[in-house]
PDB file of N, CA and C in Angstrom:
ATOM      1  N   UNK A   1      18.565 -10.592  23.614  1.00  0.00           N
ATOM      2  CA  UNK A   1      17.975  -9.493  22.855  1.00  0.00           C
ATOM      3  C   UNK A   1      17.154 -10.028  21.683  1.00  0.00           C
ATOM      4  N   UNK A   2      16.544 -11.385  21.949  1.00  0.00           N
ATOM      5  CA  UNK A   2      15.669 -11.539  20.623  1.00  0.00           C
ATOM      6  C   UNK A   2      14.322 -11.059  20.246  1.00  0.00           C
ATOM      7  N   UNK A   3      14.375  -9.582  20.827  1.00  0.00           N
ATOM      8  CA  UNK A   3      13.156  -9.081  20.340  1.00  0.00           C
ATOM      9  C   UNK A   3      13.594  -8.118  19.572  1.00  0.00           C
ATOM     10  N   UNK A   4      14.467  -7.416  20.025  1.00  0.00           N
ATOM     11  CA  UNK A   4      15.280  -6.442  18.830  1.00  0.00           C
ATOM     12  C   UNK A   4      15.574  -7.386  17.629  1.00  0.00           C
ATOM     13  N   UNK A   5      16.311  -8.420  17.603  1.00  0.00           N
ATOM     14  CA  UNK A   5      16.575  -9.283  16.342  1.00  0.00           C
ATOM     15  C   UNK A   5      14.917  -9.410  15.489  1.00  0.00           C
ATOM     16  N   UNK A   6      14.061  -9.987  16.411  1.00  0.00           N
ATOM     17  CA  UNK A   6      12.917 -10.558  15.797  1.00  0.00           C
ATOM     18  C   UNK A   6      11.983  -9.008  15.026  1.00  0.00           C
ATOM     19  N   UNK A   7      12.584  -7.255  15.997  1.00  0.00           N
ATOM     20  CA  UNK A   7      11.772  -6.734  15.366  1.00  0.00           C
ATOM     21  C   UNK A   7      13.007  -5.871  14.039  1.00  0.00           C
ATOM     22  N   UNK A   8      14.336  -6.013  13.950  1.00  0.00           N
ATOM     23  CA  UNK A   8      15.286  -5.941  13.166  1.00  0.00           C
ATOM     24  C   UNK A   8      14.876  -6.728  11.756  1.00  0.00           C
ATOM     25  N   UNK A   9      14.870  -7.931  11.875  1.00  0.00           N
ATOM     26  CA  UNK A   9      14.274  -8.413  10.507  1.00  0.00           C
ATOM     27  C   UNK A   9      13.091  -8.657  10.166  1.00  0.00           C
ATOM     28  N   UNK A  10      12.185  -8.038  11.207  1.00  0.00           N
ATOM     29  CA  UNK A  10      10.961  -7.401   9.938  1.00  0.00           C
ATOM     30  C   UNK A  10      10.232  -8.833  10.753  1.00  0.00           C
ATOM     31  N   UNK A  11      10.430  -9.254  11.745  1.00  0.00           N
ATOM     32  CA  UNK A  11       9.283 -10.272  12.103  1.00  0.00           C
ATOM     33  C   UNK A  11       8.571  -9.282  13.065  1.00  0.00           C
ATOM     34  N   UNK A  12       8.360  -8.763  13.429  1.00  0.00           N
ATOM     35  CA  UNK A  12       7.585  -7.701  14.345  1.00  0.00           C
ATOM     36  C   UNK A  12       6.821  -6.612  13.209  1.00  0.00           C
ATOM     37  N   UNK A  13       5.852  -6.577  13.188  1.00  0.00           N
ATOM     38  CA  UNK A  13       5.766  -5.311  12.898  1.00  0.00           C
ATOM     39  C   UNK A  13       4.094  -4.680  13.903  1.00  0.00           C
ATOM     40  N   UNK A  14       4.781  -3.278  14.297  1.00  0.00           N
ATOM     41  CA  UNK A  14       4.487  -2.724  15.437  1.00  0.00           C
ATOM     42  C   UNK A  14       3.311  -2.152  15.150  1.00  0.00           C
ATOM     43  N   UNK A  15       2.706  -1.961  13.630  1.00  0.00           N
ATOM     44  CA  UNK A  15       1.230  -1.385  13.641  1.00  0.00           C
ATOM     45  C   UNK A  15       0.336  -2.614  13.187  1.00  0.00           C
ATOM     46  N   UNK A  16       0.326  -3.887  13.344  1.00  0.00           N
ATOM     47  CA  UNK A  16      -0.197  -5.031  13.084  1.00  0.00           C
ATOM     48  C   UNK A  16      -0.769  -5.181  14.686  1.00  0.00           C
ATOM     49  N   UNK A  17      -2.058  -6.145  15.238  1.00  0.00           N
ATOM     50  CA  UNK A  17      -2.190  -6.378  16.094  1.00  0.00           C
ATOM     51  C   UNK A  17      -3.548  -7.245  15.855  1.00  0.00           C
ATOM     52  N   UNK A  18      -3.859  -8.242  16.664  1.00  0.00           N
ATOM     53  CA  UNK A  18      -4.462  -9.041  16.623  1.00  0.00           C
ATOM     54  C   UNK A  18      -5.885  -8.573  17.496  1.00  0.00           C
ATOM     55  N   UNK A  19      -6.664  -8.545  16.425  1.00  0.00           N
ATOM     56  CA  UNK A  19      -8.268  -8.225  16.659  1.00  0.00           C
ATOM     57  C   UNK A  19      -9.149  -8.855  16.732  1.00  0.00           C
ATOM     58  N   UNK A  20      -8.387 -10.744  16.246  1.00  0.00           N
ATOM     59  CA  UNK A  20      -9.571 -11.351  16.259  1.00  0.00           C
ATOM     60  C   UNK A  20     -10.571 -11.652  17.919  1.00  0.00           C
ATOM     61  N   UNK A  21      -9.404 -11.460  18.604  1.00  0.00           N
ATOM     62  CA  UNK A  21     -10.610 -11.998  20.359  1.00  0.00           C
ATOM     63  C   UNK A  21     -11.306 -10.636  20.677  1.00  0.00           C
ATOM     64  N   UNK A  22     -11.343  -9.931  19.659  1.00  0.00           N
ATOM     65  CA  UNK A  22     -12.231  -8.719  20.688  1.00  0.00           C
ATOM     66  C   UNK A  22     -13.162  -8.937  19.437  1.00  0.00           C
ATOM     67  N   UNK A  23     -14.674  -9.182  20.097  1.00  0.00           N
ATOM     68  CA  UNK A  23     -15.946  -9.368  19.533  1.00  0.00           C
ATOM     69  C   UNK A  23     -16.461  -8.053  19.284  1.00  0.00           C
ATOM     70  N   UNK A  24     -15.960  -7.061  19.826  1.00  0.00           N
ATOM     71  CA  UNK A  24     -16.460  -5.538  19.658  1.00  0.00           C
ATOM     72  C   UNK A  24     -16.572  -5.395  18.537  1.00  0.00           C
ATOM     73  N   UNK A  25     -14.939  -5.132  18.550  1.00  0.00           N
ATOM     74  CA  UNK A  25     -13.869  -4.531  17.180  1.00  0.00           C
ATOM     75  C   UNK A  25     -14.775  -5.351  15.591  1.00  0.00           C
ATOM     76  N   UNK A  26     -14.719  -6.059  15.477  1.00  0.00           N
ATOM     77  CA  UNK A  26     -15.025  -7.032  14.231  1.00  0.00           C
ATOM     78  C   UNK A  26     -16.653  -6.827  14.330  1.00  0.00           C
ATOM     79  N   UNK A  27     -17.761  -6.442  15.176  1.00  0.00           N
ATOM     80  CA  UNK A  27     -18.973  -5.973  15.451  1.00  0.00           C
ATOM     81  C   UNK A  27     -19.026  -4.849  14.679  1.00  0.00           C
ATOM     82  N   UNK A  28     -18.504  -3.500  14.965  1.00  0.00           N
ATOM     83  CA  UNK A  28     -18.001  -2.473  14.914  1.00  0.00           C
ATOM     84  C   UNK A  28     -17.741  -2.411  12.921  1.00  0.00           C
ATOM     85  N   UNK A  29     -16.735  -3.376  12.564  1.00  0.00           N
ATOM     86  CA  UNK A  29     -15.990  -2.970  11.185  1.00  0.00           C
ATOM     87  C   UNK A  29     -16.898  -3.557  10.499  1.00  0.00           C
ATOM     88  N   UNK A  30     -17.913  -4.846  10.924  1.00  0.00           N
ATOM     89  CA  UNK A  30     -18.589  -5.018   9.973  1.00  0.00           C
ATOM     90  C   UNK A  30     -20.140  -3.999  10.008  1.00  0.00           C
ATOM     91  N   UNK A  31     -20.223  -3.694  10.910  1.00  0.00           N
ATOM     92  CA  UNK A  31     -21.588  -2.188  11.217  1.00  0.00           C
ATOM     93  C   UNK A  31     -20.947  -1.013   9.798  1.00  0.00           C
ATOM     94  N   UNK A  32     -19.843  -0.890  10.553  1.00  0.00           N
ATOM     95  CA  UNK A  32     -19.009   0.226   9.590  1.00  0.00           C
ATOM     96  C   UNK A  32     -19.195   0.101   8.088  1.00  0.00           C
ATOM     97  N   UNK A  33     -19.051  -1.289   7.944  1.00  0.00           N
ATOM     98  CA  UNK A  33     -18.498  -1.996   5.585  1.00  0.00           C
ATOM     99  C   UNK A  33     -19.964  -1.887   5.662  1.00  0.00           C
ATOM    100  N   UNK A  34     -21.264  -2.279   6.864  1.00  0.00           N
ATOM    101  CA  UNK A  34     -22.541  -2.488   6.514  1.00  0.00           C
ATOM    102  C   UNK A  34     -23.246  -0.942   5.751  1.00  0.00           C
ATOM    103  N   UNK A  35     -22.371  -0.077   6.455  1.00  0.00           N
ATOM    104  CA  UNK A  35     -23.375   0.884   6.661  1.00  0.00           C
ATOM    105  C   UNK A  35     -22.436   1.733   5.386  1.00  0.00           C
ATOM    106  N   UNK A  36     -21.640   1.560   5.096  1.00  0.00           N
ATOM    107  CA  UNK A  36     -20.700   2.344   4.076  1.00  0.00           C
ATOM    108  C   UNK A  36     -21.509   1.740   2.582  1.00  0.00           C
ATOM    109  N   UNK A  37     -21.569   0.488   2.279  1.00  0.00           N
ATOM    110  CA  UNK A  37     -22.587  -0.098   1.377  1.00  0.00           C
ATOM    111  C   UNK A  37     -23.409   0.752   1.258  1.00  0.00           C
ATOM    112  N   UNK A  38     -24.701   0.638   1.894  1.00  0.00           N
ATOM    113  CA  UNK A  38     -25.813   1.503   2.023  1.00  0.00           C
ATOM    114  C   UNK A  38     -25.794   2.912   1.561  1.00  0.00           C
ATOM    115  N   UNK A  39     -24.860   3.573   2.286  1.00  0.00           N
ATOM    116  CA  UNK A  39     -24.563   4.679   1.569  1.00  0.00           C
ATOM    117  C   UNK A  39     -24.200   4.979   0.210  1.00  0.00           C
ATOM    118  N   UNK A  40     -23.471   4.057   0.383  1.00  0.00           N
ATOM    119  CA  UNK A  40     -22.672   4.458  -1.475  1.00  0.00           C
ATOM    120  C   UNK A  40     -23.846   3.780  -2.666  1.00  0.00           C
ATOM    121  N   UNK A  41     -24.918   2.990  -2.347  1.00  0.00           N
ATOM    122  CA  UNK A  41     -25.643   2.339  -3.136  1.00  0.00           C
ATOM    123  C   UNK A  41     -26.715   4.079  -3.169  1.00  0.00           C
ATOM    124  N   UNK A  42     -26.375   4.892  -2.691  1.00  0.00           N
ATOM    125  CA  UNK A  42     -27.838   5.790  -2.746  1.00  0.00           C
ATOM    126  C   UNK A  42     -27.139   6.981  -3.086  1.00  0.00           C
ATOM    127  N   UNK A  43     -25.688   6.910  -3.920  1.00  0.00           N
ATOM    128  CA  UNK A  43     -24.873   7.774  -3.971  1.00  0.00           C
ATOM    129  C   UNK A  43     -24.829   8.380  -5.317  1.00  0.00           C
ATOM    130  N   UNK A  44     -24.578   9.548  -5.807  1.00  0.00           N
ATOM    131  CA  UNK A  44     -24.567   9.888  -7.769  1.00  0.00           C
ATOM    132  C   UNK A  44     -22.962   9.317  -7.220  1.00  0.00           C
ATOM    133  N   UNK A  45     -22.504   9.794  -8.890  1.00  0.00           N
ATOM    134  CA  UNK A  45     -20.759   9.554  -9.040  1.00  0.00           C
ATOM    135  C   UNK A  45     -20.480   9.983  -8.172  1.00  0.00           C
ATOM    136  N   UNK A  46     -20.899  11.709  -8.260  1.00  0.00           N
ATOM    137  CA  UNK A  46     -19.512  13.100  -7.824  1.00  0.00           C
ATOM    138  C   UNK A  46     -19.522  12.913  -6.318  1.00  0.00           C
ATOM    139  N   UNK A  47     -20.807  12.709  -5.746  1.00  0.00           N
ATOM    140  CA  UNK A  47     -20.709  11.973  -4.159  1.00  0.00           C
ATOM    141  C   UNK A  47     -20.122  10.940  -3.953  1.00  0.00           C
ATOM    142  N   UNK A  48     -20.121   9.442  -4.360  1.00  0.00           N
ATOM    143  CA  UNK A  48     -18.905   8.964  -4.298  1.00  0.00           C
ATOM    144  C   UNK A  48     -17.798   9.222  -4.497  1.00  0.00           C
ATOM    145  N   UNK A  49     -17.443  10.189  -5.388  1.00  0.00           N
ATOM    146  CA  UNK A  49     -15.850  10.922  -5.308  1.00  0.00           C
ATOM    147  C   UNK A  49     -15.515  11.741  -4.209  1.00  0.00           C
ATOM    148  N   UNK A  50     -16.224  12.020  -3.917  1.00  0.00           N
ATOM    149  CA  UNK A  50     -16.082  12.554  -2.601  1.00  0.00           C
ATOM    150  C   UNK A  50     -16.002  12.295  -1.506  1.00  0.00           C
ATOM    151  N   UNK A  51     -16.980  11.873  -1.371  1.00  0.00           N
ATOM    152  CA  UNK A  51     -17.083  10.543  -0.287  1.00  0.00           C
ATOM    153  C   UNK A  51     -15.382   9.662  -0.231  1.00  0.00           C
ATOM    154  N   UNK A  52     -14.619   9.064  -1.441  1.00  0.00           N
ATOM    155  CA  UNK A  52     -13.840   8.440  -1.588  1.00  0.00           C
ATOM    156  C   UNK A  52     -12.539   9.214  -0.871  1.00  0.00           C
ATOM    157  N   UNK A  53     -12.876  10.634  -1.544  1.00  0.00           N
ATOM    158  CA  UNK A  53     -11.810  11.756  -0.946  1.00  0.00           C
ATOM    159  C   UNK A  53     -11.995  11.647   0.743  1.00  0.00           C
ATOM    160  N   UNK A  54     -12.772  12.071   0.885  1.00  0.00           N
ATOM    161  CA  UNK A  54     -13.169  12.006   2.360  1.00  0.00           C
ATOM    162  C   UNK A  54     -12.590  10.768   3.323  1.00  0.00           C
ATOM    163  N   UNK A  55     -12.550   9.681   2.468  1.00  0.00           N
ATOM    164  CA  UNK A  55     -12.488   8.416   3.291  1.00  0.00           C
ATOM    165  C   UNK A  55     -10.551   8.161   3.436  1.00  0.00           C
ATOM    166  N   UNK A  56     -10.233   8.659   2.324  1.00  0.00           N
ATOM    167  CA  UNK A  56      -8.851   8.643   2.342  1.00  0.00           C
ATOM    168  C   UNK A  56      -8.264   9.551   3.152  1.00  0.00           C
ATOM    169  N   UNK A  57      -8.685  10.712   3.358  1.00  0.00           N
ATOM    170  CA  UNK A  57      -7.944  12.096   4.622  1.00  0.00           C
ATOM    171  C   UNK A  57      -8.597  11.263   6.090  1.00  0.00           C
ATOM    172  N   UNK A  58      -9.558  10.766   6.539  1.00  0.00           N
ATOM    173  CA  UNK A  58      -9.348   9.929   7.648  1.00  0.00           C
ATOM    174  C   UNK A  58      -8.546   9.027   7.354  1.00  0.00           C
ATOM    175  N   UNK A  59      -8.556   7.776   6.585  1.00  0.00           N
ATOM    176  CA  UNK A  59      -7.498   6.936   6.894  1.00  0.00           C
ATOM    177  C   UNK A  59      -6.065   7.183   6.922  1.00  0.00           C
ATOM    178  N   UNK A  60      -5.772   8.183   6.014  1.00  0.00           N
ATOM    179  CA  UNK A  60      -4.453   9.501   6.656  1.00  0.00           C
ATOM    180  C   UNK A  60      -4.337   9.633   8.166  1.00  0.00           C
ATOM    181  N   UNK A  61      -5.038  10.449   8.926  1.00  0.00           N
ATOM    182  CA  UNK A  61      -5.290  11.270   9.534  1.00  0.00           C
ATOM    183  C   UNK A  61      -5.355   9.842  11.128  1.00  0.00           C
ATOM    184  N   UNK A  62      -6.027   8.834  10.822  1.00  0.00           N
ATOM    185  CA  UNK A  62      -5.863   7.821  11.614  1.00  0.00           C
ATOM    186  C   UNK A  62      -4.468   6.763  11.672  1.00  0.00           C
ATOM    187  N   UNK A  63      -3.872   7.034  10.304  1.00  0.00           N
ATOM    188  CA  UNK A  63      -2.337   6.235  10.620  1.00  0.00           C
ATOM    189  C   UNK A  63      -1.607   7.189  10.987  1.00  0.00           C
ATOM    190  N   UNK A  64      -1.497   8.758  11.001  1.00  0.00           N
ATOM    191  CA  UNK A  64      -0.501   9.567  11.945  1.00  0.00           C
ATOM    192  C   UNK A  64      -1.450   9.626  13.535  1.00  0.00           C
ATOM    193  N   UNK A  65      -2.419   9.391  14.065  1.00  0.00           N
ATOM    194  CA  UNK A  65      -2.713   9.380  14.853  1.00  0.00           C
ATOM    195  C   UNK A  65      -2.221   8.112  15.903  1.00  0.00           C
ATOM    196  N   UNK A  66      -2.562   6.846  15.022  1.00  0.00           N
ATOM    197  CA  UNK A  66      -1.786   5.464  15.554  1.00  0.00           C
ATOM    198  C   UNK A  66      -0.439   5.507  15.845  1.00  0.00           C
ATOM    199  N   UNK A  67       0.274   6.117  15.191  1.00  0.00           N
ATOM    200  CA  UNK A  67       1.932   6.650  14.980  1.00  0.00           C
ATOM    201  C   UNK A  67       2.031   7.304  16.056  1.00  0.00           C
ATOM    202  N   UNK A  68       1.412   8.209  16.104  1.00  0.00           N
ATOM    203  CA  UNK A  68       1.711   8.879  17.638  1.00  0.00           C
ATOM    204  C   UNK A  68       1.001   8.154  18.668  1.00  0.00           C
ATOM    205  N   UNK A  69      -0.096   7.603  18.746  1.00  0.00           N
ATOM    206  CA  UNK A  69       0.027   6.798  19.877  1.00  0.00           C
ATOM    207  C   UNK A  69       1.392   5.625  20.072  1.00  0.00           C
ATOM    208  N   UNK A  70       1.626   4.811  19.043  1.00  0.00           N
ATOM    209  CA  UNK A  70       2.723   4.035  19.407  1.00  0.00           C
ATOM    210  C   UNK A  70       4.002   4.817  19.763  1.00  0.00           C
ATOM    211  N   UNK A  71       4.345   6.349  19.139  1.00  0.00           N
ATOM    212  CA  UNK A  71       5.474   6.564  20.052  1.00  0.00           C
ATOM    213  C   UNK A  71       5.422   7.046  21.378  1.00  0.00           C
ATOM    214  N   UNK A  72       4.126   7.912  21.504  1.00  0.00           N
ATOM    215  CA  UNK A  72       3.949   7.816  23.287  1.00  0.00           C
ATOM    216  C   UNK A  72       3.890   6.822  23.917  1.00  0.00           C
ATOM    217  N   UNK A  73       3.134   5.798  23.499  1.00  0.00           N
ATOM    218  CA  UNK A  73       3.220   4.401  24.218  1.00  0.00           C
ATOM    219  C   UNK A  73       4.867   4.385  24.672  1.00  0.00           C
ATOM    220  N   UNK A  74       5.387   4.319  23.573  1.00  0.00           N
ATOM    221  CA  UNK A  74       6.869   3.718  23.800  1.00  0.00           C
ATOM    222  C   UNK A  74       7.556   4.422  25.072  1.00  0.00           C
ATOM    223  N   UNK A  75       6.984   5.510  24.503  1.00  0.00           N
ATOM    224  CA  UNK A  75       8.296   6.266  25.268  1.00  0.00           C
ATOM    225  C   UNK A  75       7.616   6.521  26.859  1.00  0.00           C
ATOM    226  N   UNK A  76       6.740   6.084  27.203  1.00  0.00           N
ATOM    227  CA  UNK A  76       5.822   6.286  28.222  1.00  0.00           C
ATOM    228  C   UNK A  76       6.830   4.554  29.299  1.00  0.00           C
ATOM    229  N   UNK A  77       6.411   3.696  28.174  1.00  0.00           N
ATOM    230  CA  UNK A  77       7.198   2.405  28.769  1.00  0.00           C
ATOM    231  C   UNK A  77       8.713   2.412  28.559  1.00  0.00           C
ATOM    232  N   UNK A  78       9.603   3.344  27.929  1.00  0.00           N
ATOM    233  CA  UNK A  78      11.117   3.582  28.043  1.00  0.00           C
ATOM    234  C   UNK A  78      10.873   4.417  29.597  1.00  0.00           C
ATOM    235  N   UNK A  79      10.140   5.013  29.278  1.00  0.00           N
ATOM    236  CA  UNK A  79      10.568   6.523  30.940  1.00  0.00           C
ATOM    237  C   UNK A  79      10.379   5.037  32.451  1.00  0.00           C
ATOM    238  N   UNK A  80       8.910   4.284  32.166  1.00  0.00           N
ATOM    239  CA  UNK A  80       9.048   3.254  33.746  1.00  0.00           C
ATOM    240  C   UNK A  80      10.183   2.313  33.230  1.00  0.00           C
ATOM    241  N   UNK A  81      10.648   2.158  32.798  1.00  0.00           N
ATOM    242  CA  UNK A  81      11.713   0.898  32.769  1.00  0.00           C
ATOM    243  C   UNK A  81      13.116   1.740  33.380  1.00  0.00           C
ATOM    244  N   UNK A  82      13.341   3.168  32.750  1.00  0.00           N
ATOM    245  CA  UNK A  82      14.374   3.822  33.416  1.00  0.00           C
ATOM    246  C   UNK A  82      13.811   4.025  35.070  1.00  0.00           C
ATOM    247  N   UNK A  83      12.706   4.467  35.407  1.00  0.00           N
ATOM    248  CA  UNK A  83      12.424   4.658  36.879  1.00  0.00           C
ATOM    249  C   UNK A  83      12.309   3.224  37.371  1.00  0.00           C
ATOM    250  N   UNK A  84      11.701   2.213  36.969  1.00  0.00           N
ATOM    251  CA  UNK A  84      12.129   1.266  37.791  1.00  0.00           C
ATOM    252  C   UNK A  84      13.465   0.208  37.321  1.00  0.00           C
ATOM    253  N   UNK A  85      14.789   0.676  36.845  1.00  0.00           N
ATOM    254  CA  UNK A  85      15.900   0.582  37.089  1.00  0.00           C
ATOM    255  C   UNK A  85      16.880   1.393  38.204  1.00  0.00           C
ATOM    256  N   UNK A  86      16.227   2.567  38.057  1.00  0.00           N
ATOM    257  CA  UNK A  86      17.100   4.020  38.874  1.00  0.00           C
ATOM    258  C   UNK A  86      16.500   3.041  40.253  1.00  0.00           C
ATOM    259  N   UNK A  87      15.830   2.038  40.702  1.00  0.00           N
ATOM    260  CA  UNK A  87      14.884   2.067  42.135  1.00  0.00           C
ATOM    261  C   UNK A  87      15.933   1.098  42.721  1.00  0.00           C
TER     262      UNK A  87
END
């Protein structure tokens, strides 16, 4: 059972994942920081406050979304591990 141990003391952690081999992803986040710059350089204050507001209810809104993907995941791979035990 040393994956329960390894994710018991905190050596696992389940919303971490390794992005560096996908050339997309890192394409993508730096398009994203490129283009977020740009914007905010052509911004008054009260639009950047807003903007700031704005940026925080997605990144909300995307860690309960990740959350629920990892518990469907899970429980998607608990349900085949019970069907292919019952086999």
């Amino acid at each position: 059972m040393r994956i329960l141990e390894e994710f018991w003391y905190g050596d696992i952690e389940p919303t971490e994942y390794n992005t560096s081999s996908c050339k997309e992803y890192k394409k993508l986040l730096e398009l994203i920081c490129r283009n977020e710059e740009k914007l905010q350089a052509t911004m008054t204050d009260e639009q950047k406050e807003l903007f700031e507001k704005y940026s925080d209810c997605v990144r909300e809104y995307q860690t309960m979304a990740e959350c629920l993907l990892f518990q469907n995941s899970f429980k998607l791979g608990a349900k085949m591990m019970i069907e292919i035990m019952e086999e």
